[in-house]
C-alpha atoms as a PDB file:
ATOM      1  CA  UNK A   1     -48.633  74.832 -27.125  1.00  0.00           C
ATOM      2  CA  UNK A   2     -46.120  75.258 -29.766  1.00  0.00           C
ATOM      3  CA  UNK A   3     -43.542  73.548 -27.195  1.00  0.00           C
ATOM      4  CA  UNK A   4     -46.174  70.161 -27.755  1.00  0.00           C
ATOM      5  CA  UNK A   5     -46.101  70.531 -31.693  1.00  0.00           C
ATOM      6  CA  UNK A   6     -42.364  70.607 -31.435  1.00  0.00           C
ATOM      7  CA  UNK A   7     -42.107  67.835 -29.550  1.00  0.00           C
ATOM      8  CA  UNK A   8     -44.130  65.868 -31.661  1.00  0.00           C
ATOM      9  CA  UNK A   9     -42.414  66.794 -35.110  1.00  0.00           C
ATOM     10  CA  UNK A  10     -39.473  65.550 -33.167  1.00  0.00           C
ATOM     11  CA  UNK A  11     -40.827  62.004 -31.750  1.00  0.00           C
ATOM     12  CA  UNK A  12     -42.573  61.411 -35.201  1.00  0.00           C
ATOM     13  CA  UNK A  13     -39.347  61.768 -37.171  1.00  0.00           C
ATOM     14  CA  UNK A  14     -38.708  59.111 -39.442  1.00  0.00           C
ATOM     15  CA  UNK A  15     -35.252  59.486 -38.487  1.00  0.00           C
ATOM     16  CA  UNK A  16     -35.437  59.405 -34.545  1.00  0.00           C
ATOM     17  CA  UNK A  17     -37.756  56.525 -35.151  1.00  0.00           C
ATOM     18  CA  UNK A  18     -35.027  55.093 -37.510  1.00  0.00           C
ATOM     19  CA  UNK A  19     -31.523  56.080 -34.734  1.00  0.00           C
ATOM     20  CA  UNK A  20     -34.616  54.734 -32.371  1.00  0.00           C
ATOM     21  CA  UNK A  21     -34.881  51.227 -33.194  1.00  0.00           C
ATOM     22  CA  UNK A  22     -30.814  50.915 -34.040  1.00  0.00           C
ATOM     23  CA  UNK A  23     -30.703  51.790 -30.631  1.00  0.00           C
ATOM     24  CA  UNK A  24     -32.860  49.538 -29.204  1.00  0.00           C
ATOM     25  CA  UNK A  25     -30.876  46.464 -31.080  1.00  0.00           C
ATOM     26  CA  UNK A  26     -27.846  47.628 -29.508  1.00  0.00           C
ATOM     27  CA  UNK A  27     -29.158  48.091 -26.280  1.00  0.00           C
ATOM     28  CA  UNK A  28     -31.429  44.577 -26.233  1.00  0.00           C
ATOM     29  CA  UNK A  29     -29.093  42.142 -28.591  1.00  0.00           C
ATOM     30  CA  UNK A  30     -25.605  43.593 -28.374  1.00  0.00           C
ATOM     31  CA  UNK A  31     -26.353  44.423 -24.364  1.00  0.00           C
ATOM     32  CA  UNK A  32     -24.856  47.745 -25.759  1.00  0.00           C
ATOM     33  CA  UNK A  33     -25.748  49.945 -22.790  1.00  0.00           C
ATOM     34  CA  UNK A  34     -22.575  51.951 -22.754  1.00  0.00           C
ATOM     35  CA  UNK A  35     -24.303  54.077 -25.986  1.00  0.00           C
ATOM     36  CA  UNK A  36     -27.787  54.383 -24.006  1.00  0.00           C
ATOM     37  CA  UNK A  37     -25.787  55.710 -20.927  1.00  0.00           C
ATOM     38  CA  UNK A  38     -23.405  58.218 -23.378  1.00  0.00           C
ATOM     39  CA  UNK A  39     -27.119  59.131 -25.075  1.00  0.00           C
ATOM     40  CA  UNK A  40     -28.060  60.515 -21.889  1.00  0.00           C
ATOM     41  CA  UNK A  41     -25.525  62.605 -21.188  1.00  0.00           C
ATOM     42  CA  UNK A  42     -25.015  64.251 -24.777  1.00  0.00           C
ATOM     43  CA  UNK A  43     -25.957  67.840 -23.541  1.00  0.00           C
ATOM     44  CA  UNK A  44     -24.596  69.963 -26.613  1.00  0.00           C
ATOM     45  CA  UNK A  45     -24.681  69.342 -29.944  1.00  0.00           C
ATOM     46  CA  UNK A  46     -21.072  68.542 -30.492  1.00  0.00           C
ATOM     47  CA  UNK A  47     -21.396  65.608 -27.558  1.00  0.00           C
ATOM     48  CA  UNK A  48     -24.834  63.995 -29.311  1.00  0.00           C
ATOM     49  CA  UNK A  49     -22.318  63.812 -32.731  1.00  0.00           C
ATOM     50  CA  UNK A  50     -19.870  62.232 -30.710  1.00  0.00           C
ATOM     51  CA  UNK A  51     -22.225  59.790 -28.988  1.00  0.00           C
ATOM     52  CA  UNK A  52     -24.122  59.399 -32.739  1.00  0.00           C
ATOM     53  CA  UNK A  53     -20.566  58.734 -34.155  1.00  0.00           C
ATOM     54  CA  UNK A  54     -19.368  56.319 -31.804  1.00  0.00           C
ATOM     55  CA  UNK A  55     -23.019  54.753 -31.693  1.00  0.00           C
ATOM     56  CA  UNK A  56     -22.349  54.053 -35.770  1.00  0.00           C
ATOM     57  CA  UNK A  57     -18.390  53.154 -35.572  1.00  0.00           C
ATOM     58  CA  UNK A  58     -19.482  49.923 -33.499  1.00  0.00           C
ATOM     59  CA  UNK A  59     -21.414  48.638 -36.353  1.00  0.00           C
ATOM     60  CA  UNK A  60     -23.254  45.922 -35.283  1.00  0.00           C
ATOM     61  CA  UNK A  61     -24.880  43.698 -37.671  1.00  0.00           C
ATOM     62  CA  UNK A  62     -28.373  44.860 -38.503  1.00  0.00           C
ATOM     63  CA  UNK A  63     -28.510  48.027 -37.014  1.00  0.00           C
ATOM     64  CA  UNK A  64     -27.501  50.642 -39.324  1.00  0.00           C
ATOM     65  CA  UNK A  65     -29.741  53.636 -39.842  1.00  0.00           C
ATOM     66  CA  UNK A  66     -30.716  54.565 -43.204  1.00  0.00           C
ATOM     67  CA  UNK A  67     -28.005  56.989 -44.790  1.00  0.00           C
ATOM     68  CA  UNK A  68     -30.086  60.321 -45.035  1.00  0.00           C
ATOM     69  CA  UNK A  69     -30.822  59.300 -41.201  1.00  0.00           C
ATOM     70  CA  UNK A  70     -27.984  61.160 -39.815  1.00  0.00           C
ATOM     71  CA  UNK A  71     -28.255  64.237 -41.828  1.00  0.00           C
ATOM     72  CA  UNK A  72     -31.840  64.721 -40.674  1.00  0.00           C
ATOM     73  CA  UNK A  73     -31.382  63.993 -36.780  1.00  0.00           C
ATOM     74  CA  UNK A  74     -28.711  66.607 -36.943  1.00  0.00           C
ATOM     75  CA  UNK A  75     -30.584  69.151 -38.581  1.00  0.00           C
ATOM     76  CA  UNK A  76     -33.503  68.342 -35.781  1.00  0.00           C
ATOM     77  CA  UNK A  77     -30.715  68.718 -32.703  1.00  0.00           C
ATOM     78  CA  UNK A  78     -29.629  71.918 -34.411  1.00  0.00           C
ATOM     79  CA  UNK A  79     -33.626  72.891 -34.882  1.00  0.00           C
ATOM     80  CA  UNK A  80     -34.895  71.771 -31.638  1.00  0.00           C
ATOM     81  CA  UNK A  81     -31.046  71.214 -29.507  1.00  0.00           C
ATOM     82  CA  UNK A  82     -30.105  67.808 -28.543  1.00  0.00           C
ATOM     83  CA  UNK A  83     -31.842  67.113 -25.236  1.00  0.00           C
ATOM     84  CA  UNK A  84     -35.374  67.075 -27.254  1.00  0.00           C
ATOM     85  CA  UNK A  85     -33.608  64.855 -30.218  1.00  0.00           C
ATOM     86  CA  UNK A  86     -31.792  62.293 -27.374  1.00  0.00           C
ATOM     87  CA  UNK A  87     -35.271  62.193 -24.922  1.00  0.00           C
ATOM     88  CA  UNK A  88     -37.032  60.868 -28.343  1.00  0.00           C
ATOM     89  CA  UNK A  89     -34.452  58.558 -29.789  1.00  0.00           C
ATOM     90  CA  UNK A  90     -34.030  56.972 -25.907  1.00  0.00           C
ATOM     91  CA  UNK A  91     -37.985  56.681 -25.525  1.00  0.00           C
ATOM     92  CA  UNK A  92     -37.878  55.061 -28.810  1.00  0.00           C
ATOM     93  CA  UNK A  93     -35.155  52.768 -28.423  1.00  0.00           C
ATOM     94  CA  UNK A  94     -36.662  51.870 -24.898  1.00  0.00           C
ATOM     95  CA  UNK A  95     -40.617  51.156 -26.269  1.00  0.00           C
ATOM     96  CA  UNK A  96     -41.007  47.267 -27.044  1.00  0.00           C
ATOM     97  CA  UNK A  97     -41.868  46.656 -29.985  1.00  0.00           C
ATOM     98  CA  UNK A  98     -43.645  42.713 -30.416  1.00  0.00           C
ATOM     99  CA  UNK A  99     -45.120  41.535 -33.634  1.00  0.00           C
ATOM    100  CA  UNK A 100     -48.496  41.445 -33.319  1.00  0.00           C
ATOM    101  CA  UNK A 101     -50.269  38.629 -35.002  1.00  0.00           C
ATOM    102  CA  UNK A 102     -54.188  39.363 -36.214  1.00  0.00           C
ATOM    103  CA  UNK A 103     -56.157  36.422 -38.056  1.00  0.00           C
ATOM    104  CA  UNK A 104     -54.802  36.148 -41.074  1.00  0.00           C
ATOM    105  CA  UNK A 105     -52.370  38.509 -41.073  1.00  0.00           C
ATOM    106  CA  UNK A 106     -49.065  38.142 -39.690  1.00  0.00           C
ATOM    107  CA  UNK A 107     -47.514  41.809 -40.268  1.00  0.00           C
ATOM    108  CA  UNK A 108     -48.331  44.740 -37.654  1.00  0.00           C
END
């Protein structure tokens, strides 16, 4: 059981959520698949900075994470180890998100 709350604290992250979407805009507008593919092989913590880092160093145009992102996904790879961290930053980059429009209200 605790293995489930762990994994949740993880996936519900602001930060994953935030390295999650960045992602995802790399992946679907840049065609940036390279840092998907280096994502899933970051098996130590020392690879998922290196992936992390050279994620950031491309610096694509409306993509940045929020500055105390980083500091926070590290702490949860060093909490939890990086295959927990990358499995919910992928599934969140890899989720569509579409804007969903309700009557009368065009933010979702």
């Amino acid at each position: 059981m605790k293995e489930l709350a762990s994994l949740y604290e993880v996936y519900a992250n602001d930060a994953v959520r935030d390295f999650g979407d960045c992602l995802r805009i790399a992946i679907f507008r840049e065609n940036d698949f390279d840092s998907l593919t280096r994502m899933g092989h970051a098996e130590t913590p020392q690879a998922f900075a290196e992936v992390v880092t050279q994620l950031l160093r491309r610096n694509y145009k409306g993509w940045l994470p929020k500055n105390e992102s980083l500091p926070s996904v590290m702490k949860l790879v060093d909490d939890y180890g990086p295959k927990l961290v990358r499995a919910a930053i992928v599934s969140h980059a890899l989720t569509w998100k579409e804007k969903i429009e309700k009557k009368g209200d065009s933010s979702v």
